[in-house]
Every structure is written in structure tokens, then in C-alpha cells.
N, C-alpha and C. Protein backbone atom coordinates (compact mmCIF):
# COMPACT_ATOMS: atom_id res chain seq x y z
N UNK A 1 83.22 141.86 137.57
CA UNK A 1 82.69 142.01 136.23
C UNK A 1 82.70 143.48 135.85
N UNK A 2 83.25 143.43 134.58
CA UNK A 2 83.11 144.94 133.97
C UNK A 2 82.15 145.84 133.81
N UNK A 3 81.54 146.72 133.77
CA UNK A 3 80.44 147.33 133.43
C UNK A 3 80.49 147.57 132.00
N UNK A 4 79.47 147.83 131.07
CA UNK A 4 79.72 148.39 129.88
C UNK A 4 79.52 149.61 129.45
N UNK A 5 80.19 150.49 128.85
CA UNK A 5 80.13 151.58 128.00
C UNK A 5 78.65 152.19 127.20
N UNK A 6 78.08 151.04 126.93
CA UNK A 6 76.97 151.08 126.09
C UNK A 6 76.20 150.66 127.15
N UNK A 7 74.81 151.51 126.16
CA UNK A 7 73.57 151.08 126.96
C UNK A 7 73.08 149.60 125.91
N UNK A 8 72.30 149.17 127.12
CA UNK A 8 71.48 147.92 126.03
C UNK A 8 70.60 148.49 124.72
N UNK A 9 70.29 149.41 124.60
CA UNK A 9 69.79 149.92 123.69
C UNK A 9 70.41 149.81 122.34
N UNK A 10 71.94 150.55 122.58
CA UNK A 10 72.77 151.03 121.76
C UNK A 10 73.53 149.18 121.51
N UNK A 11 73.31 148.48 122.16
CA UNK A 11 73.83 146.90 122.39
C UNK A 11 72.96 146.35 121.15
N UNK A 12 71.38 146.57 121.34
CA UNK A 12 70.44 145.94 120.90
C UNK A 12 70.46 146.35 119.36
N UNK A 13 70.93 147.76 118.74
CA UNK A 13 70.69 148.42 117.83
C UNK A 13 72.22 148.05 116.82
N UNK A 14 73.10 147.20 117.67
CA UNK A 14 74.57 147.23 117.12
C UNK A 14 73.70 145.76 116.31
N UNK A 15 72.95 144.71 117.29
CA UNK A 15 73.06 143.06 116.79
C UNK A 15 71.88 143.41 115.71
N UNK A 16 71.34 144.46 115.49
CA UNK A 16 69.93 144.54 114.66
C UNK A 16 70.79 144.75 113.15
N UNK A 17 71.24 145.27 113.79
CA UNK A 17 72.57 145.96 112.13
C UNK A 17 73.18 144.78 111.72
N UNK A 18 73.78 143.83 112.56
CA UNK A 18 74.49 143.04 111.92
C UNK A 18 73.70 141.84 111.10
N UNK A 19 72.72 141.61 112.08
CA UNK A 19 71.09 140.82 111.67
C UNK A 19 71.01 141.08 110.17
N UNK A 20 70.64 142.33 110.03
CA UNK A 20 70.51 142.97 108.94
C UNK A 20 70.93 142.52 107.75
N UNK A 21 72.20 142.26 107.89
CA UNK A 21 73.32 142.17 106.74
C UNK A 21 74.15 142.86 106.94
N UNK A 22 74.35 143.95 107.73
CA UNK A 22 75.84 144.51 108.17
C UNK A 22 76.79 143.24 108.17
N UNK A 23 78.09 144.16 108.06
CA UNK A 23 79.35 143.56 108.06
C UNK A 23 79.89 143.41 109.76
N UNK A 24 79.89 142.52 110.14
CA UNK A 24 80.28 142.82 111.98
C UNK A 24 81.40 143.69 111.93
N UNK A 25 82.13 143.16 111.36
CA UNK A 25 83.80 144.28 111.12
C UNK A 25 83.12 146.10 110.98
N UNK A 26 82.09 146.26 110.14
CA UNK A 26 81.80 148.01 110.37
C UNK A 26 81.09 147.53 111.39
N UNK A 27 80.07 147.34 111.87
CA UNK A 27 79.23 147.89 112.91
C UNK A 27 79.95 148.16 114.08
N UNK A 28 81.30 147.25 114.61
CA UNK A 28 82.19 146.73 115.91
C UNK A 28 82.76 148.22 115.90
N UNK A 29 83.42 148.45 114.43
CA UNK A 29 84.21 149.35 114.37
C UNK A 29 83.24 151.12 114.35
N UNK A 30 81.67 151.16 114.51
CA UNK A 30 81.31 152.32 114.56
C UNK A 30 80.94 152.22 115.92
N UNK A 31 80.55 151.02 116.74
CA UNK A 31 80.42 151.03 117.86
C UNK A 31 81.52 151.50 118.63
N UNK A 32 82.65 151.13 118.46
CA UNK A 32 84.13 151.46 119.17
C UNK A 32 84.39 149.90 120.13
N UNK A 33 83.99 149.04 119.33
CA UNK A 33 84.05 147.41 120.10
C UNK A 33 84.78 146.78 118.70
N UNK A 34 85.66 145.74 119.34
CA UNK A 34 86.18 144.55 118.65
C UNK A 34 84.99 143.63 118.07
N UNK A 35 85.14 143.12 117.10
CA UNK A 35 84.37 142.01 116.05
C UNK A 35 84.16 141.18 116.94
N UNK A 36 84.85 140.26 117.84
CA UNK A 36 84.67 139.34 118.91
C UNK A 36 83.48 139.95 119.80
N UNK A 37 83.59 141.05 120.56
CA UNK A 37 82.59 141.51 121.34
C UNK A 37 81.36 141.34 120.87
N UNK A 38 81.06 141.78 119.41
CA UNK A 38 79.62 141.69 119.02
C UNK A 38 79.33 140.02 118.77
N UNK A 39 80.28 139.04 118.41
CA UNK A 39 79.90 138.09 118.73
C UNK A 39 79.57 137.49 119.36
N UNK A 40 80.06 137.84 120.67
CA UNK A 40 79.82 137.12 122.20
C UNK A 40 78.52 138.23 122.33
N UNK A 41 78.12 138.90 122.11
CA UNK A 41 77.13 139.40 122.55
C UNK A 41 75.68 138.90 121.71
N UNK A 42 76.10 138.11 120.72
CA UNK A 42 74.87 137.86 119.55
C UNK A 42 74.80 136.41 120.33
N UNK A 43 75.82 135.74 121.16
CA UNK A 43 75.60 134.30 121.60
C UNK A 43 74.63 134.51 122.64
N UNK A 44 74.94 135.25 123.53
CA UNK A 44 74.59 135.82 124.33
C UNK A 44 72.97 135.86 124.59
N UNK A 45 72.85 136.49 123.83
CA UNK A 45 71.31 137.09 123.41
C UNK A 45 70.75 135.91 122.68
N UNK A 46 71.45 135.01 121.81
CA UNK A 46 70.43 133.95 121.81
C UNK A 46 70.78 132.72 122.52
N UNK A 47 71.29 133.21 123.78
CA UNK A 47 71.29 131.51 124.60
C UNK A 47 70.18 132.38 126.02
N UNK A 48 70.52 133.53 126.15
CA UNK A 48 69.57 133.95 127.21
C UNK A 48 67.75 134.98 126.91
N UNK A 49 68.57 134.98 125.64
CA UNK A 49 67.40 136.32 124.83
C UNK A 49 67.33 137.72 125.53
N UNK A 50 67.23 138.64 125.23
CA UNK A 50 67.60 139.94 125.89
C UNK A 50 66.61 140.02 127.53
N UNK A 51 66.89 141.12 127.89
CA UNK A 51 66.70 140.82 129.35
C UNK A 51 65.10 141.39 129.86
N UNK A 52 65.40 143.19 128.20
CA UNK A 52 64.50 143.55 128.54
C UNK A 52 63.16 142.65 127.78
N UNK A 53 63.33 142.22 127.17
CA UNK A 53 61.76 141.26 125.89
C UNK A 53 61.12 140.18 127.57
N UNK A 54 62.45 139.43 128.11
CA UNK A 54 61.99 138.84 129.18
C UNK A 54 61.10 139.39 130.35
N UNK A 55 61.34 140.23 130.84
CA UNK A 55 60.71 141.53 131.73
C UNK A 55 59.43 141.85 131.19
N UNK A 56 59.64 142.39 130.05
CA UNK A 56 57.94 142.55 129.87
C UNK A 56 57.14 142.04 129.42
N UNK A 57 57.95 140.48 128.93
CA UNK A 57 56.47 139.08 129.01
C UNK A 57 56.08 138.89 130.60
N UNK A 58 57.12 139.38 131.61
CA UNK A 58 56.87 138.72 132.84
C UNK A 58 55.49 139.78 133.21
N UNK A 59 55.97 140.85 132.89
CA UNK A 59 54.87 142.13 133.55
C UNK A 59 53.88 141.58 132.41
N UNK A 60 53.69 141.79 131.54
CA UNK A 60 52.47 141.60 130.76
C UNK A 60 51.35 140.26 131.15
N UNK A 61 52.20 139.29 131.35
CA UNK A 61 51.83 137.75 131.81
C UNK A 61 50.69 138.67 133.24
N UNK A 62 51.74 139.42 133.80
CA UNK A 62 51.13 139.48 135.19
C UNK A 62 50.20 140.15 135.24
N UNK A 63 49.97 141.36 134.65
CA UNK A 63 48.63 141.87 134.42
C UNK A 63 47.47 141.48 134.26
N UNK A 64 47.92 140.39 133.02
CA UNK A 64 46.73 139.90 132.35
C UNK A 64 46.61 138.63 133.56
N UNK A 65 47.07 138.13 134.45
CA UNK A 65 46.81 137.05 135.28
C UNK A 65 45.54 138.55 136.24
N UNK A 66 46.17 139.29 136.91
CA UNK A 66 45.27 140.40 137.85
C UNK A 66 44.10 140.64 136.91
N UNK A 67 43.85 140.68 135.96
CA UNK A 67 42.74 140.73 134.88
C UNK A 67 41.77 139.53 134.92
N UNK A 68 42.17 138.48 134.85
CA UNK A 68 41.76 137.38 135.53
C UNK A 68 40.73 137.02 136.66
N UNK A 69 41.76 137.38 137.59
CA UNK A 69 41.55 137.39 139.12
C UNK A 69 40.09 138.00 139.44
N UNK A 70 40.57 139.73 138.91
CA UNK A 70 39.29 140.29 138.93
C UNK A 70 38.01 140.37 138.16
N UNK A 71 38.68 139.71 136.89
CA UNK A 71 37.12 139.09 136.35
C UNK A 71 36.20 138.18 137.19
N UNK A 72 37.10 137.28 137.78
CA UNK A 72 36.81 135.67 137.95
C UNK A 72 35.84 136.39 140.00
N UNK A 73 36.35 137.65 140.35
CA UNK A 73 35.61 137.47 141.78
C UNK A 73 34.00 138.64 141.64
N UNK A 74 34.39 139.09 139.80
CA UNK A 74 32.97 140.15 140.01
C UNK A 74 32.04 139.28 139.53
């Protein structure tokens, strides 16, 4: 598997533009990616949802479970 060029950031900030109302054809073309790429990447993101939103429901979930815990033994 390839690595990518872009950070997820700069990934996340291309599908917000197109969201938007951007034209995929400019955003692909200021990114330096083909129109296809940003598509497979908008499927992408909504068949898995981004990786980082997942991560920090997991950490947040988990905190607030240790929040819990230590309510529930004082």
C-alpha cells in the first residue's frame, strides 16, 4: 500500500471544501490529486468515518468510564 503525500488534515480540509459546495474538479486540482481520488476518499470517510473523530470518542468514552469507576469506589 502506498503512503500518502498529504496529511489527514490537509485530506480532511480538501472533503470540507468540496462539502461546502466546491467544485471537486478545483479542490483535486489545488490539492495536486485527480477528481477520482477525492472521491474515493469522500466514500471512504463515509463508509469508515475518519479515523481521528473515532479515536477520540474512544479516549473520551474512556475517561469518562475512569470517572465513573472513581466516583462509584469514593
Amino acid at each position: 500500500m502506498s503512503r500518502s503525500r498529504h496529511t489527514e488534515a490537509q485530506i480532511i480540509a480538501a472533503l470540507k471544501q468540496v462539502e461546502a459546495g466546491c467544485m471537486t474538479d478545483d479542490v483535486a486540482r489545488e490539492q495536486g490529486v485527480g477528481k477520482h481520488t477525492i472521491l474515493c476518499l469522500e466514500g471512504e470517510v463515509r463508509r469508515h468515518g475518519s479515523g481521528r473523530g473515532r479515536r477520540g470518542l474512544r479516549d473520551g468514552n474512556g475517561r469518562l468510564k475512569k470517572l465513573v469507576v472513581e466516583l462509584s469506589l469514593d
